[in-house]
Each structure stands twice: as C-alpha cells, then as structure tokens.
C-alpha atoms as a PDB file:
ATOM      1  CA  UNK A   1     111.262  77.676  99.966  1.00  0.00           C
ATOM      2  CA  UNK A   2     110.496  75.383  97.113  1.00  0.00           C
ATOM      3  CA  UNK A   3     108.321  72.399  97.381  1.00  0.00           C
ATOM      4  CA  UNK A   4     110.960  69.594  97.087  1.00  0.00           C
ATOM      5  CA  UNK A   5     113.433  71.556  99.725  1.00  0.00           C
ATOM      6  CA  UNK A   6     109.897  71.824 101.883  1.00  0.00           C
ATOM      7  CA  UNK A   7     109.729  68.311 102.038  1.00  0.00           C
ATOM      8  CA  UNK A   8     113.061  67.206 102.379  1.00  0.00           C
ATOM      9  CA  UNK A   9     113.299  69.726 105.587  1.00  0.00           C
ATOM     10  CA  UNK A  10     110.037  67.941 106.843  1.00  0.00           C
ATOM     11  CA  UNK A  11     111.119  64.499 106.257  1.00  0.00           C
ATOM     12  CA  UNK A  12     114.810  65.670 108.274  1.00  0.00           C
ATOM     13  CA  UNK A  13     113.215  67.353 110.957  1.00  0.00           C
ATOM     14  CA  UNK A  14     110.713  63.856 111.395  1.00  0.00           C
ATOM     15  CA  UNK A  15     113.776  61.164 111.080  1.00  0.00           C
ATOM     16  CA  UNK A  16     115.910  63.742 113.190  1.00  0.00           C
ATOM     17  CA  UNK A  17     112.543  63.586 116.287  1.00  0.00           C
ATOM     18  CA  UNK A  18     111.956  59.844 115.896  1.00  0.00           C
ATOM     19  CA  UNK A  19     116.397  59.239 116.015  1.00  0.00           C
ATOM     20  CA  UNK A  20     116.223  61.508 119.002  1.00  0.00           C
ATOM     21  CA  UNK A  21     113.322  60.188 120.472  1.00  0.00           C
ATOM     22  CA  UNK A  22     114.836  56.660 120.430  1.00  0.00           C
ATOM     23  CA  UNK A  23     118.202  57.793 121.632  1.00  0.00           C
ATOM     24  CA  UNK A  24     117.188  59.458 124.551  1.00  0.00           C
ATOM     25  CA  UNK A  25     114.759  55.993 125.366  1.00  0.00           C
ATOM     26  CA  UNK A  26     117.521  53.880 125.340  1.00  0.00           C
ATOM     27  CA  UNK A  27     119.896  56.636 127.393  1.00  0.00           C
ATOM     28  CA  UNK A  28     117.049  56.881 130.173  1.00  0.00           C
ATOM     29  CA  UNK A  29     116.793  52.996 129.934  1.00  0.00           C
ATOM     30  CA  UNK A  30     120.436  52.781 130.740  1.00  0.00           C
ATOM     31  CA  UNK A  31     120.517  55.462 133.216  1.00  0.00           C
ATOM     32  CA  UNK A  32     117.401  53.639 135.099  1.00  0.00           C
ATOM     33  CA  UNK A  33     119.470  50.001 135.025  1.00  0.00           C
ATOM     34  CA  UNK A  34     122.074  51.499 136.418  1.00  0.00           C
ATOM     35  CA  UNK A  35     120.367  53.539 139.064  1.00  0.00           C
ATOM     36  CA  UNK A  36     121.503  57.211 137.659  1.00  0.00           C
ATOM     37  CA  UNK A  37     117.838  57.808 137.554  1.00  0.00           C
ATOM     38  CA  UNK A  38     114.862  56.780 139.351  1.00  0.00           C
ATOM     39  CA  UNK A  39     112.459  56.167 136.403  1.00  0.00           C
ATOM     40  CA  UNK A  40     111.619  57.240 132.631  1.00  0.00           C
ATOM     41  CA  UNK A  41     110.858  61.060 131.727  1.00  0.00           C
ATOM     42  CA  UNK A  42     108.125  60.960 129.130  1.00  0.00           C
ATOM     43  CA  UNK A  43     109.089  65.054 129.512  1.00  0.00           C
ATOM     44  CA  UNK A  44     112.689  64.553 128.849  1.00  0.00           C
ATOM     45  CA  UNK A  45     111.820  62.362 126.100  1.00  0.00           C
ATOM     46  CA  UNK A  46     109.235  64.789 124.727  1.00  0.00           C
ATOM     47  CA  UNK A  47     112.071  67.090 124.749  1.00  0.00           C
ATOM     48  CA  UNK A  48     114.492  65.506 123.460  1.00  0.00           C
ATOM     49  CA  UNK A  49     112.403  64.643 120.304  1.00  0.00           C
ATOM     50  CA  UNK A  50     111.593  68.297 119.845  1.00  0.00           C
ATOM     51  CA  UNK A  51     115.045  69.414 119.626  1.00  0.00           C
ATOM     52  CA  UNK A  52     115.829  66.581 117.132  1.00  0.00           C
ATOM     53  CA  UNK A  53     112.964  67.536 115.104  1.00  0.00           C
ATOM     54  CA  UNK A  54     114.540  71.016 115.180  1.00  0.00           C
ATOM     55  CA  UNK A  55     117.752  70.252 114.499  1.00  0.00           C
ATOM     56  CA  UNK A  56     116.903  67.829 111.904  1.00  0.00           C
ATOM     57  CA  UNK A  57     115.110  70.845 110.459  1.00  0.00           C
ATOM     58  CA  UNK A  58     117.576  73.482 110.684  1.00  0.00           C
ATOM     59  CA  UNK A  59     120.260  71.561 109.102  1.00  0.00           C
ATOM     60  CA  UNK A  60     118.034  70.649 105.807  1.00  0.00           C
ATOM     61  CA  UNK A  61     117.131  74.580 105.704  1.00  0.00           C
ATOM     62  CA  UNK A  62     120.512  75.553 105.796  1.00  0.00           C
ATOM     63  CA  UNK A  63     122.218  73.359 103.778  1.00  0.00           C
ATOM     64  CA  UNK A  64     119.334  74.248 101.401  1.00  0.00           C
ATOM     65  CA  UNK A  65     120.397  77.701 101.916  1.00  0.00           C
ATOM     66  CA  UNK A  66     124.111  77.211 101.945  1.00  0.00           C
ATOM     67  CA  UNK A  67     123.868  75.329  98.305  1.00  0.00           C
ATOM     68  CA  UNK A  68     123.739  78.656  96.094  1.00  0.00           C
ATOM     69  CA  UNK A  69     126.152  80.757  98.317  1.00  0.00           C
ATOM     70  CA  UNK A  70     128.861  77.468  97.870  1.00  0.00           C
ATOM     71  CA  UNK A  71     128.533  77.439  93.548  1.00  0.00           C
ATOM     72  CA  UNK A  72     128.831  81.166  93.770  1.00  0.00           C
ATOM     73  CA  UNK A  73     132.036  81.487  95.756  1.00  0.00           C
ATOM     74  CA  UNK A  74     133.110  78.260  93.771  1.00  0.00           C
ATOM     75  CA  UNK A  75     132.931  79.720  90.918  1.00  0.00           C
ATOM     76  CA  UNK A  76     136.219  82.027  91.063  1.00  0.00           C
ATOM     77  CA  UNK A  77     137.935  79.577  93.315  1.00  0.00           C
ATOM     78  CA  UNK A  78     137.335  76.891  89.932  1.00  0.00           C
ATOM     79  CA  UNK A  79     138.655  80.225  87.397  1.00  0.00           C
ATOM     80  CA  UNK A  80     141.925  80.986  89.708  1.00  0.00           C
ATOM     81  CA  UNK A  81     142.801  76.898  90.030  1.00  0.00           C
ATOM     82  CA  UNK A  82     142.327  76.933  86.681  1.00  0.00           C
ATOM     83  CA  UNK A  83     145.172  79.620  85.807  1.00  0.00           C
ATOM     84  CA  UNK A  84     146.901  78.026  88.708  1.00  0.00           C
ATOM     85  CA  UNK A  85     147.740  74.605  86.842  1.00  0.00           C
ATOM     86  CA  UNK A  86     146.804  76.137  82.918  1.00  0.00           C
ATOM     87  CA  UNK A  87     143.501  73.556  82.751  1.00  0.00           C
END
C-alpha cells in the first residue's frame, strides 16, 4: 500500500471511530431519556467506535483497491462507446 493511500485509510478509519463514537452517544442518550435503556454503555460505545474505525478503514482500502480494476475494465467499455456513436 503506498504512503498517501496509507494515510488516507488511517485518517477514514479515525473520522469513521470518532462519527461512530458520537452516533452511538447520542443513540444511548436518547434511548436513556426515553427509558429504552437504563444507563450509558461505555462497552457499547467502545464498540461501536471500533467497528466505525473498521469500516471507515475497509472502505478507503477498497476503494483504493477498486481504483485500478475500474480504469482497466473502463478502458474497452470507453473503445466500444466509442464505435457505438463514431467519437
């Protein structure tokens, strides 16, 4: 993985932890008002953050990975539209 995609997937998987992480706050906060649940889960929380970190990872990688595959199946997709409409 180069440098620049290694950050970009560590930048996604911390903005995907701490969105995550503030979601699920706000959810238990609700839930707690409303007497769905008896108090906050710092576990649940916890959690939830990892899988957003995760996540937020995962779909940086892939894209990443998904980027080269896309321009090389473009590629005769662009040739046939071409001969399609004569550009």
């Amino acid at each position: 993985m180069e440098v620049q995609s290694l950050d970009a997937t560590l930048a996604n998987a911390a903005e995907g932890g701490v969105y995550t992480s503030i979601d699920d706050a706000l959810r238990q906060a609700t839930a707690v008002s409303a007497g769905a649940q008896d108090k906050f889960s710092p576990v649940q929380s916890a959690l939830a953050t990892g899988i957003g970190a995760v996540a937020g990872a995962g779909l940086t990688a892939g894209a990443s990975a998904a980027v080269p595959l896309v321009k090389k199946a473009a590629a005769p997709a662009k040739g046939f539209v071409r001969r399609l409409f004569g550009n």
